[in-house]
C-alpha atoms as a PDB file:
ATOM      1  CA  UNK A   1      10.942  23.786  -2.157  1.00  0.00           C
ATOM      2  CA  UNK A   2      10.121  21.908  -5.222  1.00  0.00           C
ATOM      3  CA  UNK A   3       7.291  20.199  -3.168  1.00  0.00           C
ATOM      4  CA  UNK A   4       3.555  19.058  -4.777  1.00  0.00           C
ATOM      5  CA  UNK A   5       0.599  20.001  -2.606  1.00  0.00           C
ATOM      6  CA  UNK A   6      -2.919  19.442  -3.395  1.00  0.00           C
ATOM      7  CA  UNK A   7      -5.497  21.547  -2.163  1.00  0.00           C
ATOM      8  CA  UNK A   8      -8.775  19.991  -1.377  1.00  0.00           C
ATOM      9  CA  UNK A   9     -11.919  22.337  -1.447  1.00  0.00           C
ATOM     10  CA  UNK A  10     -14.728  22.999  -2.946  1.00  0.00           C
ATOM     11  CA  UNK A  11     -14.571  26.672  -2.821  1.00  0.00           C
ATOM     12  CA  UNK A  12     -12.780  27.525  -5.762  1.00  0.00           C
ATOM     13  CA  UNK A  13     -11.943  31.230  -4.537  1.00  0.00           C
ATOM     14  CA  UNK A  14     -10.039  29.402  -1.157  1.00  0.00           C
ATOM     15  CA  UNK A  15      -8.331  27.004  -3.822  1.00  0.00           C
ATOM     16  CA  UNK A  16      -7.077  29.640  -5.720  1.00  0.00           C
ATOM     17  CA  UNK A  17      -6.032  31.827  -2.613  1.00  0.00           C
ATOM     18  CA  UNK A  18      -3.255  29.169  -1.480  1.00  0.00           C
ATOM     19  CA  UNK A  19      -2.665  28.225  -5.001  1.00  0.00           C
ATOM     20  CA  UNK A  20      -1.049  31.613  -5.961  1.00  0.00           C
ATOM     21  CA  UNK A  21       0.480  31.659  -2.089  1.00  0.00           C
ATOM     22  CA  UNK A  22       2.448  28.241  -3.056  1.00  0.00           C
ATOM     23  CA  UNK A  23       3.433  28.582  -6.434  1.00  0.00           C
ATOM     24  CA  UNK A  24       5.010  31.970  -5.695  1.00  0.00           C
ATOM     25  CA  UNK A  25       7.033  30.315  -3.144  1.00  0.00           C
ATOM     26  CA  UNK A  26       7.905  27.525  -5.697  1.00  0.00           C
ATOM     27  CA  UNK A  27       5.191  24.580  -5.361  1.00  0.00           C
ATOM     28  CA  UNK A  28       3.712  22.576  -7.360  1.00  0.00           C
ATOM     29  CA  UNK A  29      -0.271  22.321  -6.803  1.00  0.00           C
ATOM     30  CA  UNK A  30      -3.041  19.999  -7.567  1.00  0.00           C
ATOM     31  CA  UNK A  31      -6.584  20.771  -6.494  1.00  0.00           C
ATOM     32  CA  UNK A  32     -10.001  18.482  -6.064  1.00  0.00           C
ATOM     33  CA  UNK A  33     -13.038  20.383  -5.438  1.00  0.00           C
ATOM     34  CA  UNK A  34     -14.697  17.102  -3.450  1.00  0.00           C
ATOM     35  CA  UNK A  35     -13.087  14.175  -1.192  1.00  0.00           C
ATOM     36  CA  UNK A  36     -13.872  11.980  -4.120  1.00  0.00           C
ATOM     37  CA  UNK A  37     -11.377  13.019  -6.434  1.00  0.00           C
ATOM     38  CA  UNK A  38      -9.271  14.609  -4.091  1.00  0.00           C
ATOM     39  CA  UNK A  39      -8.663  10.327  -3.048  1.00  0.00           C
ATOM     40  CA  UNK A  40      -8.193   9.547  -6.802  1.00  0.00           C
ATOM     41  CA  UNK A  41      -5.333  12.446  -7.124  1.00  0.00           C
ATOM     42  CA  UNK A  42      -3.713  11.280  -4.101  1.00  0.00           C
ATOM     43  CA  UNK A  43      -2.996   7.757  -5.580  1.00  0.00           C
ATOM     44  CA  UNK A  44      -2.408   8.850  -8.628  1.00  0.00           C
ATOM     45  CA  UNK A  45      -0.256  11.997  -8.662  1.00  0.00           C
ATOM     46  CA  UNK A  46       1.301  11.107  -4.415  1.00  0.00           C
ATOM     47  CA  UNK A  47       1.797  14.844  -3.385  1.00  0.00           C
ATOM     48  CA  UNK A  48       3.994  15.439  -0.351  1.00  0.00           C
ATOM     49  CA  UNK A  49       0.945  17.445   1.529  1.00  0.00           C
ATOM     50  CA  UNK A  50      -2.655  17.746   1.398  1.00  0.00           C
ATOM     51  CA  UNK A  51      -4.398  20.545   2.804  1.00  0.00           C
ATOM     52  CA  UNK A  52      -8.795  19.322   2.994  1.00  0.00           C
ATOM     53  CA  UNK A  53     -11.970  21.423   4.160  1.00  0.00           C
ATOM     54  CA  UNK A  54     -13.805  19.475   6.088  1.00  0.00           C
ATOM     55  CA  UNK A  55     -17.337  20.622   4.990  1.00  0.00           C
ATOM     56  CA  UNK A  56     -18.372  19.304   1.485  1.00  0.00           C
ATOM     57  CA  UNK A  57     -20.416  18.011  -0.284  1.00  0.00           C
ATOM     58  CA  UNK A  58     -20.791  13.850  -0.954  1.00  0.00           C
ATOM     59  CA  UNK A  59     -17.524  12.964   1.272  1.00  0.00           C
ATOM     60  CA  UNK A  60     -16.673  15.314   3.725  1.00  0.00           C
ATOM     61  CA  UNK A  61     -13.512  16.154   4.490  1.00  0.00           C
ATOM     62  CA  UNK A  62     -12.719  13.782   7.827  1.00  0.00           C
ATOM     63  CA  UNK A  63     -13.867  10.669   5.763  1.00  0.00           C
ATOM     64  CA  UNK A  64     -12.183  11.509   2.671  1.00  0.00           C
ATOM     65  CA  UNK A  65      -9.063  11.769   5.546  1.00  0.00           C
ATOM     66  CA  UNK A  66      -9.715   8.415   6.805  1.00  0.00           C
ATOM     67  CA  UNK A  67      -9.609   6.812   3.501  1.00  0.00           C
ATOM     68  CA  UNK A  68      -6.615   8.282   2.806  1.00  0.00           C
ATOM     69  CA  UNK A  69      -5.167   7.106   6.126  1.00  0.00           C
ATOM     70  CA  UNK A  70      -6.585   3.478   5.589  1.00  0.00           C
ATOM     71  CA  UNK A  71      -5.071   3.632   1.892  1.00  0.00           C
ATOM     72  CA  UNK A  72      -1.283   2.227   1.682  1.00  0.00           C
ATOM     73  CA  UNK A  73      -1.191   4.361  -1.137  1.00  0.00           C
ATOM     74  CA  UNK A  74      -1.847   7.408   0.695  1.00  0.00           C
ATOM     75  CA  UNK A  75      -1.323   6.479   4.033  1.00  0.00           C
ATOM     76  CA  UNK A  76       1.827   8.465   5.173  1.00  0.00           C
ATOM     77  CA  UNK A  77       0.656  12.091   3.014  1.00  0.00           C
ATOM     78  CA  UNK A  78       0.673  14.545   5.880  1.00  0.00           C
ATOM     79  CA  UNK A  79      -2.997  16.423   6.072  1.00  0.00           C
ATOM     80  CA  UNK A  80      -3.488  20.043   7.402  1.00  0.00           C
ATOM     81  CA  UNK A  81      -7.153  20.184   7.994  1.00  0.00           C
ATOM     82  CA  UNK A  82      -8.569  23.775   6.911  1.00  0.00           C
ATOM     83  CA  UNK A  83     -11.596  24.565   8.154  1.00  0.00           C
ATOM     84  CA  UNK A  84     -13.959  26.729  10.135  1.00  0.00           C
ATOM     85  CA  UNK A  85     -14.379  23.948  12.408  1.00  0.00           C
ATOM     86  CA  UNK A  86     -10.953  23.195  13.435  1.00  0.00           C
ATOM     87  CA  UNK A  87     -11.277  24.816  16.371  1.00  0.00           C
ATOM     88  CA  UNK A  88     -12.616  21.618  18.083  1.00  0.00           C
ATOM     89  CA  UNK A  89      -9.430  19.172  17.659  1.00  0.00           C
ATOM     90  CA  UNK A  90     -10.959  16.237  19.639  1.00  0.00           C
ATOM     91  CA  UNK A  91     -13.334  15.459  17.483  1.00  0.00           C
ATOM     92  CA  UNK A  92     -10.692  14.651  14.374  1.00  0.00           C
ATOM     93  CA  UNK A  93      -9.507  11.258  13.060  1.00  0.00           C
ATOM     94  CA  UNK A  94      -5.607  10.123  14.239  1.00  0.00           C
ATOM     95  CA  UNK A  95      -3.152  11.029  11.464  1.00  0.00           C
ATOM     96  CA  UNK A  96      -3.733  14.813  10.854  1.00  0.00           C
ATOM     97  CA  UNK A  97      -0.623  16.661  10.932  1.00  0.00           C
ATOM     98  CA  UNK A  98      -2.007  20.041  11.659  1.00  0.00           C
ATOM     99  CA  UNK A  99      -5.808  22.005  11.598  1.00  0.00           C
ATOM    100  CA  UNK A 100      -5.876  25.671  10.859  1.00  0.00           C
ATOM    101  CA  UNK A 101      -9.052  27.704  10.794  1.00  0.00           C
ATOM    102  CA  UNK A 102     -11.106  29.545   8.374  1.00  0.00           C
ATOM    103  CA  UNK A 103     -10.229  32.860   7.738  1.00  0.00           C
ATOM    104  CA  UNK A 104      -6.406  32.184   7.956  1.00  0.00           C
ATOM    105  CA  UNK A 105      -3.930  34.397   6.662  1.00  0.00           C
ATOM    106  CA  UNK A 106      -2.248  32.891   3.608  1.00  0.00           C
ATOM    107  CA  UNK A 107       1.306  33.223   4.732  1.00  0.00           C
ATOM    108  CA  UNK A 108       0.300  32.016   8.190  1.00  0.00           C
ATOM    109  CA  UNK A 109      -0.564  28.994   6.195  1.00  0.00           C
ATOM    110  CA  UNK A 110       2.912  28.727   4.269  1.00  0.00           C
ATOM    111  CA  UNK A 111       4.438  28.841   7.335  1.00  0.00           C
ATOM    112  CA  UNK A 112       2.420  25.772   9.219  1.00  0.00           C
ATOM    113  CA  UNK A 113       2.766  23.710   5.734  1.00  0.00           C
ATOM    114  CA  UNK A 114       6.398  24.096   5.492  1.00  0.00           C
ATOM    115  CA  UNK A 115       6.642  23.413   9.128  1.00  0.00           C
ATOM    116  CA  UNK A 116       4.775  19.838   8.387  1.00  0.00           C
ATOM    117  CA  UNK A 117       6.633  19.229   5.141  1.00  0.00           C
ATOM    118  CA  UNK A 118      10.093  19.622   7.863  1.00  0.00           C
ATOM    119  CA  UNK A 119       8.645  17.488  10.309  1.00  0.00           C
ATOM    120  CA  UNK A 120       7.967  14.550   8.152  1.00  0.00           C
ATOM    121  CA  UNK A 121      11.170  14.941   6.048  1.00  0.00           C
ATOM    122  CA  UNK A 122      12.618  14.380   9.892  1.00  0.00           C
ATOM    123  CA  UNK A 123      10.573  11.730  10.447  1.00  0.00           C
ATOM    124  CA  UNK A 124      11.730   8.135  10.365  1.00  0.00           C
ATOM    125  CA  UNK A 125       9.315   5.124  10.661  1.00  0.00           C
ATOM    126  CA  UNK A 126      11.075   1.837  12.682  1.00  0.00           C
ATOM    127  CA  UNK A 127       9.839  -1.912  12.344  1.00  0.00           C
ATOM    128  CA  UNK A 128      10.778  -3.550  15.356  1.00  0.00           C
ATOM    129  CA  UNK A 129      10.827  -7.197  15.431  1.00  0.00           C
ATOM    130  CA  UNK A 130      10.524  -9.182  18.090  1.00  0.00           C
ATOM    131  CA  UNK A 131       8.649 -12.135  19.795  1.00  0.00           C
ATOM    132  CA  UNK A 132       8.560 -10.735  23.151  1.00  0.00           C
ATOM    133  CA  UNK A 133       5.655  -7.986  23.061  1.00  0.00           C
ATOM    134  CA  UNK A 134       7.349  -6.133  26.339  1.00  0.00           C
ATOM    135  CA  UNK A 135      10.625  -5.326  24.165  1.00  0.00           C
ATOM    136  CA  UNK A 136       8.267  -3.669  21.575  1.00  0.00           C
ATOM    137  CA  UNK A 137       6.649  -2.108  23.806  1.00  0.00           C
ATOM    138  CA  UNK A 138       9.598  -0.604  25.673  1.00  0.00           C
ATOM    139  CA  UNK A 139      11.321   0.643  22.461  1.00  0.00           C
ATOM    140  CA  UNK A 140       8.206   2.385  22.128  1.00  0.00           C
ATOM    141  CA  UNK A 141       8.146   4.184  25.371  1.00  0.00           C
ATOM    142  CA  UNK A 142      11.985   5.024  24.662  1.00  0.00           C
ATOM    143  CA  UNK A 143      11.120   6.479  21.580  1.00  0.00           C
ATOM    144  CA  UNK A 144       7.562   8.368  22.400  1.00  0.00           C
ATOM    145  CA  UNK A 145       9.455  11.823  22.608  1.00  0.00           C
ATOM    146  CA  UNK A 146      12.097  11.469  19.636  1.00  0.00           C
ATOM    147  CA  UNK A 147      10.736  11.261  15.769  1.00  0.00           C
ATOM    148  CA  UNK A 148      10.564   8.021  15.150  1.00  0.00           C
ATOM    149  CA  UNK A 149       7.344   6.169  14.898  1.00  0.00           C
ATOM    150  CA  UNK A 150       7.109   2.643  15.714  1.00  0.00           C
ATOM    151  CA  UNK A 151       5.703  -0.765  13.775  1.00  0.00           C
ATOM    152  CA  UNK A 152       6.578  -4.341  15.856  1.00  0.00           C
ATOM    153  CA  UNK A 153       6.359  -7.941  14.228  1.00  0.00           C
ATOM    154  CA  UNK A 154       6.147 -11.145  16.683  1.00  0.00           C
ATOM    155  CA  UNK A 155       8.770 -12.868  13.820  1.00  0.00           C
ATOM    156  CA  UNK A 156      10.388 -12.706  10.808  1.00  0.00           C
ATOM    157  CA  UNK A 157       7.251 -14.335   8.702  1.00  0.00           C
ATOM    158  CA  UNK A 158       4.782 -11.118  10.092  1.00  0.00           C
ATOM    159  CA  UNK A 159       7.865  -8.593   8.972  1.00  0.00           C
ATOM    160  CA  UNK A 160       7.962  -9.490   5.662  1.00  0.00           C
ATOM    161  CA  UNK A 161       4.171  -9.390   5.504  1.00  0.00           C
ATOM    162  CA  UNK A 162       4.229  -6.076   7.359  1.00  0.00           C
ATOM    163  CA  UNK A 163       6.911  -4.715   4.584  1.00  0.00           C
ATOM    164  CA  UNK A 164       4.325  -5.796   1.634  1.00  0.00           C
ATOM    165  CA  UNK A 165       2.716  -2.163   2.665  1.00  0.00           C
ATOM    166  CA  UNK A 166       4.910  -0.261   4.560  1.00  0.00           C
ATOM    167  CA  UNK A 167       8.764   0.235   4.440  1.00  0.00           C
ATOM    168  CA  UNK A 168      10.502   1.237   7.282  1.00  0.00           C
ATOM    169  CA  UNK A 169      13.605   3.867   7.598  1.00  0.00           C
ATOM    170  CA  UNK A 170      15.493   0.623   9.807  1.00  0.00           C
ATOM    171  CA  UNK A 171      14.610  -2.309  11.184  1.00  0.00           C
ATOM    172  CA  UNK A 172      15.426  -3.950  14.210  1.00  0.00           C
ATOM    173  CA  UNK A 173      14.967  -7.014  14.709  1.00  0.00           C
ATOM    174  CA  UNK A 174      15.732 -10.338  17.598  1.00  0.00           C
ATOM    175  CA  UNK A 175      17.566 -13.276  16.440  1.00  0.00           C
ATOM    176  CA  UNK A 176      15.873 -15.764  18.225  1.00  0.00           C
ATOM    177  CA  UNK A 177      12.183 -16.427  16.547  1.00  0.00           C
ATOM    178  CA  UNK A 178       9.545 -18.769  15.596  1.00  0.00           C
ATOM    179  CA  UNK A 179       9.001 -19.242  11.953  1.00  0.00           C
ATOM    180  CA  UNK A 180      11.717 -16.757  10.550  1.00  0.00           C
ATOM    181  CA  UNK A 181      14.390 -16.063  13.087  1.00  0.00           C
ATOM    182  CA  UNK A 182      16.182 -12.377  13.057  1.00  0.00           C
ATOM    183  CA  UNK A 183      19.789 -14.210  10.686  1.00  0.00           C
ATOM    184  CA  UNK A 184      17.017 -15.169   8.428  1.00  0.00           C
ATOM    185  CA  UNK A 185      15.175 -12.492   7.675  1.00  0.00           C
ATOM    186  CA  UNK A 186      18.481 -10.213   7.118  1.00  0.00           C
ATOM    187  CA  UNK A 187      18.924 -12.814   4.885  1.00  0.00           C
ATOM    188  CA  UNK A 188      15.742 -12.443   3.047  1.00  0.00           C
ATOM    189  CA  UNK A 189      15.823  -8.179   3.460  1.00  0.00           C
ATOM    190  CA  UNK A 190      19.232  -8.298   1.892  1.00  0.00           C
ATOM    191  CA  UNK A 191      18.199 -10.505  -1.315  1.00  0.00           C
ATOM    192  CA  UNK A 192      15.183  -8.004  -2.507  1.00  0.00           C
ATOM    193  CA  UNK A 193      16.139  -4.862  -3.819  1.00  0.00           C
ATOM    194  CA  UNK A 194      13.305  -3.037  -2.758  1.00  0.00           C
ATOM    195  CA  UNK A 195      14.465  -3.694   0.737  1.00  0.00           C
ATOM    196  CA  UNK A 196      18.068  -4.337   1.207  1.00  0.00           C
ATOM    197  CA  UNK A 197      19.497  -0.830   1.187  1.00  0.00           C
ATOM    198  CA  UNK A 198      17.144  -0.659   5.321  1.00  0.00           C
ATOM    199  CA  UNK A 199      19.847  -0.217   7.726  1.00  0.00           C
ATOM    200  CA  UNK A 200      19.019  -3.298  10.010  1.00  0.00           C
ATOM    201  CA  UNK A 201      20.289  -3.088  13.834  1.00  0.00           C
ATOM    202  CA  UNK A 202      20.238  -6.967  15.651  1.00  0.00           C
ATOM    203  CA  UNK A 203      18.660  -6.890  18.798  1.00  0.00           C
ATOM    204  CA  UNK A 204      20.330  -9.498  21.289  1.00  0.00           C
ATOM    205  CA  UNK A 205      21.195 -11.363  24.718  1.00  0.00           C
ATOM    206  CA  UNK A 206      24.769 -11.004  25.959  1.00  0.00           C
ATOM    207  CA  UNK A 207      25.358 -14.384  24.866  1.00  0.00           C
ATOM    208  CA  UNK A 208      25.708 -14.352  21.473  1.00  0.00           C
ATOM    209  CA  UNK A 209      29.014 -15.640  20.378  1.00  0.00           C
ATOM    210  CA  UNK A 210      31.595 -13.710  18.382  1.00  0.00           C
ATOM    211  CA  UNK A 211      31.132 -15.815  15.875  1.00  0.00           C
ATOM    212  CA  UNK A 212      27.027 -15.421  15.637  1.00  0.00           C
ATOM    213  CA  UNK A 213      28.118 -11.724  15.399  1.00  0.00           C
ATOM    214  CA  UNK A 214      30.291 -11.861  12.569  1.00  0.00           C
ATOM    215  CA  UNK A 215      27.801 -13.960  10.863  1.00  0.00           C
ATOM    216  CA  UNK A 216      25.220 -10.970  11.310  1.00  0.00           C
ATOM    217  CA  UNK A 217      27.499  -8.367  10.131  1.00  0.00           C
ATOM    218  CA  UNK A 218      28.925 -10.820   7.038  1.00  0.00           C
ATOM    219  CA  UNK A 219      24.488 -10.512   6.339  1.00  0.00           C
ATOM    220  CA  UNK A 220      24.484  -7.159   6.362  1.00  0.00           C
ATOM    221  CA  UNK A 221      23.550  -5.880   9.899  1.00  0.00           C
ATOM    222  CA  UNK A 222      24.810  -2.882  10.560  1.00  0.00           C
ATOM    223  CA  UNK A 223      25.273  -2.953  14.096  1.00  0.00           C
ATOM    224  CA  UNK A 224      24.612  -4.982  17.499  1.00  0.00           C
ATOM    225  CA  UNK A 225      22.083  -3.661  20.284  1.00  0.00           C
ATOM    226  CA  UNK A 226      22.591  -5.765  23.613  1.00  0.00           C
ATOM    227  CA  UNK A 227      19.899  -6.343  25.940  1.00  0.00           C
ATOM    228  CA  UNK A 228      19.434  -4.275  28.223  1.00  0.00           C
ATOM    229  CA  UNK A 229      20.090  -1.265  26.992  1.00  0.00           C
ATOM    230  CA  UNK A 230      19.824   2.560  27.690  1.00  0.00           C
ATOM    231  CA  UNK A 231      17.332   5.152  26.106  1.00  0.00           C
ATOM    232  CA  UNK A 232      20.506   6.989  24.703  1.00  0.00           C
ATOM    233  CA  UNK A 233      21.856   3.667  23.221  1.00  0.00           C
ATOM    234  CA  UNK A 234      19.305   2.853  21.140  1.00  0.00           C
ATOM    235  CA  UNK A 235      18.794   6.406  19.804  1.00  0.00           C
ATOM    236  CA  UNK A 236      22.602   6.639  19.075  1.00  0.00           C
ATOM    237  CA  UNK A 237      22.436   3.109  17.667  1.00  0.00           C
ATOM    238  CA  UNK A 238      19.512   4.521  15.447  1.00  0.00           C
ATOM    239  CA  UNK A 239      21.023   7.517  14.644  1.00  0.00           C
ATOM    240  CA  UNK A 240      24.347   5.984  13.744  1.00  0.00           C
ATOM    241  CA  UNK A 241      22.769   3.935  11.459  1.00  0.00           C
ATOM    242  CA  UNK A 242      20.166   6.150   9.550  1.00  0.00           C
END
């Protein structure tokens, strides 16, 4: 799969266990023996999975988690806890892609991390923007069972701050805005490099003119979603566009 993983434990005999499981099924590894380094490695080499013990010494394996998860950096690695206490889901931080207990069988293993390395590759993230907190929050509910996960912006001006430390698979985004209004901040998307190849879907009234539309498109929308609309036309919409 050509994928890195680090391994995060501080028993070197478990380390080495998935270690020769990965790399014979073509991985690259990393390992940390403690959350402390296993934090610096993340930043600094960005593997595409982390699999972390939970009991360490110095920082444990849910807080080195949660400072991954609070790190932009790091924020969107996928983590399989592995541990002999992750039995007792509840008690785990937001954000963990999958626990599997101690003893596990190493291809049982393989199997779940492949599975999570899938399920993110799938995974899209969406910025909605809009000034009306109900639309947000109904694109949310429309999207709960599909893989998308949402971000919302009241405006333009929060967007851009939003996309300082996250970028989105698409945006979508109202015309009609304080501050930065939606034509705007196509505008702005479609200037930077870094963000201009984000498929951007226009989220409108049924009065927009023809002319308001071409104006989008001529920015570099790629499409037109009219309010109201269906749970299956936003996720073709989406789909279409991605």
């Amino acid at each position: 799969m050509n994928k890195k993983v680090l391994i995060v434990d501080d028993d070197q005999d478990i380390r080495e266990i998935i270690k020769i499981e990965l790399t014979n099924d073509g991985f690259q590894v990393t390992e940390a023996s403690n959350g402390k380094s296993a934090v610096e490695i993340a930043k600094k080499e960005k593997p595409d999975l982390i699999t972390l013990d939970i009991m360490m010494p110095g920082i444990d394996g849910l807080e080195t988690a949660k400072l991954l998860k609070e790190n932009p950096e790091t924020k969107d690695i996928p983590i399989i806890i592995l541990s002999v206490l992750a039995q007792d889901k509840k008690e785990y931080i937001q954000g963990i892609a999958d626990y599997v207990s101690k003893p596990f069988k190493p291809d049982d293993l393989l199997s779940r991390i492949k599975h999570t390395l899938n399920e993110t590759t799938n995974h899209k993230n969406i910025l909605v923007v809009d000034d009306e907190p109900d639309v947000i929050d109904i694109i949310t509910i429309c999207l709960k069972d599909k893989n998308f996960s949402i971000v919302g912006a009241k405006d333009g001006q929060e967007a851009l701050e939003k996309l300082k430390i996250f970028t989105p698979d698409l945006i979508i985004t109202d015309i009609g805005m304080p501050r930065i209004n939606g034509f705007e901040l196509v505008k702005q998307l479609k200037k930077n490099p870094k963000f201009n190849k984000i498929p951007v879907i226009i989220l409108t009234g049924t009065f927009i003119t023809k002319d308001d539309k071409n104006y989008g498109i001529v920015l570099g929308a790629s499409r037109y979603l009219t309010k109201p609309f269906t749970i299956d036309t936003l996720v073709k919409d989406i789909e279409d566009s991605l």
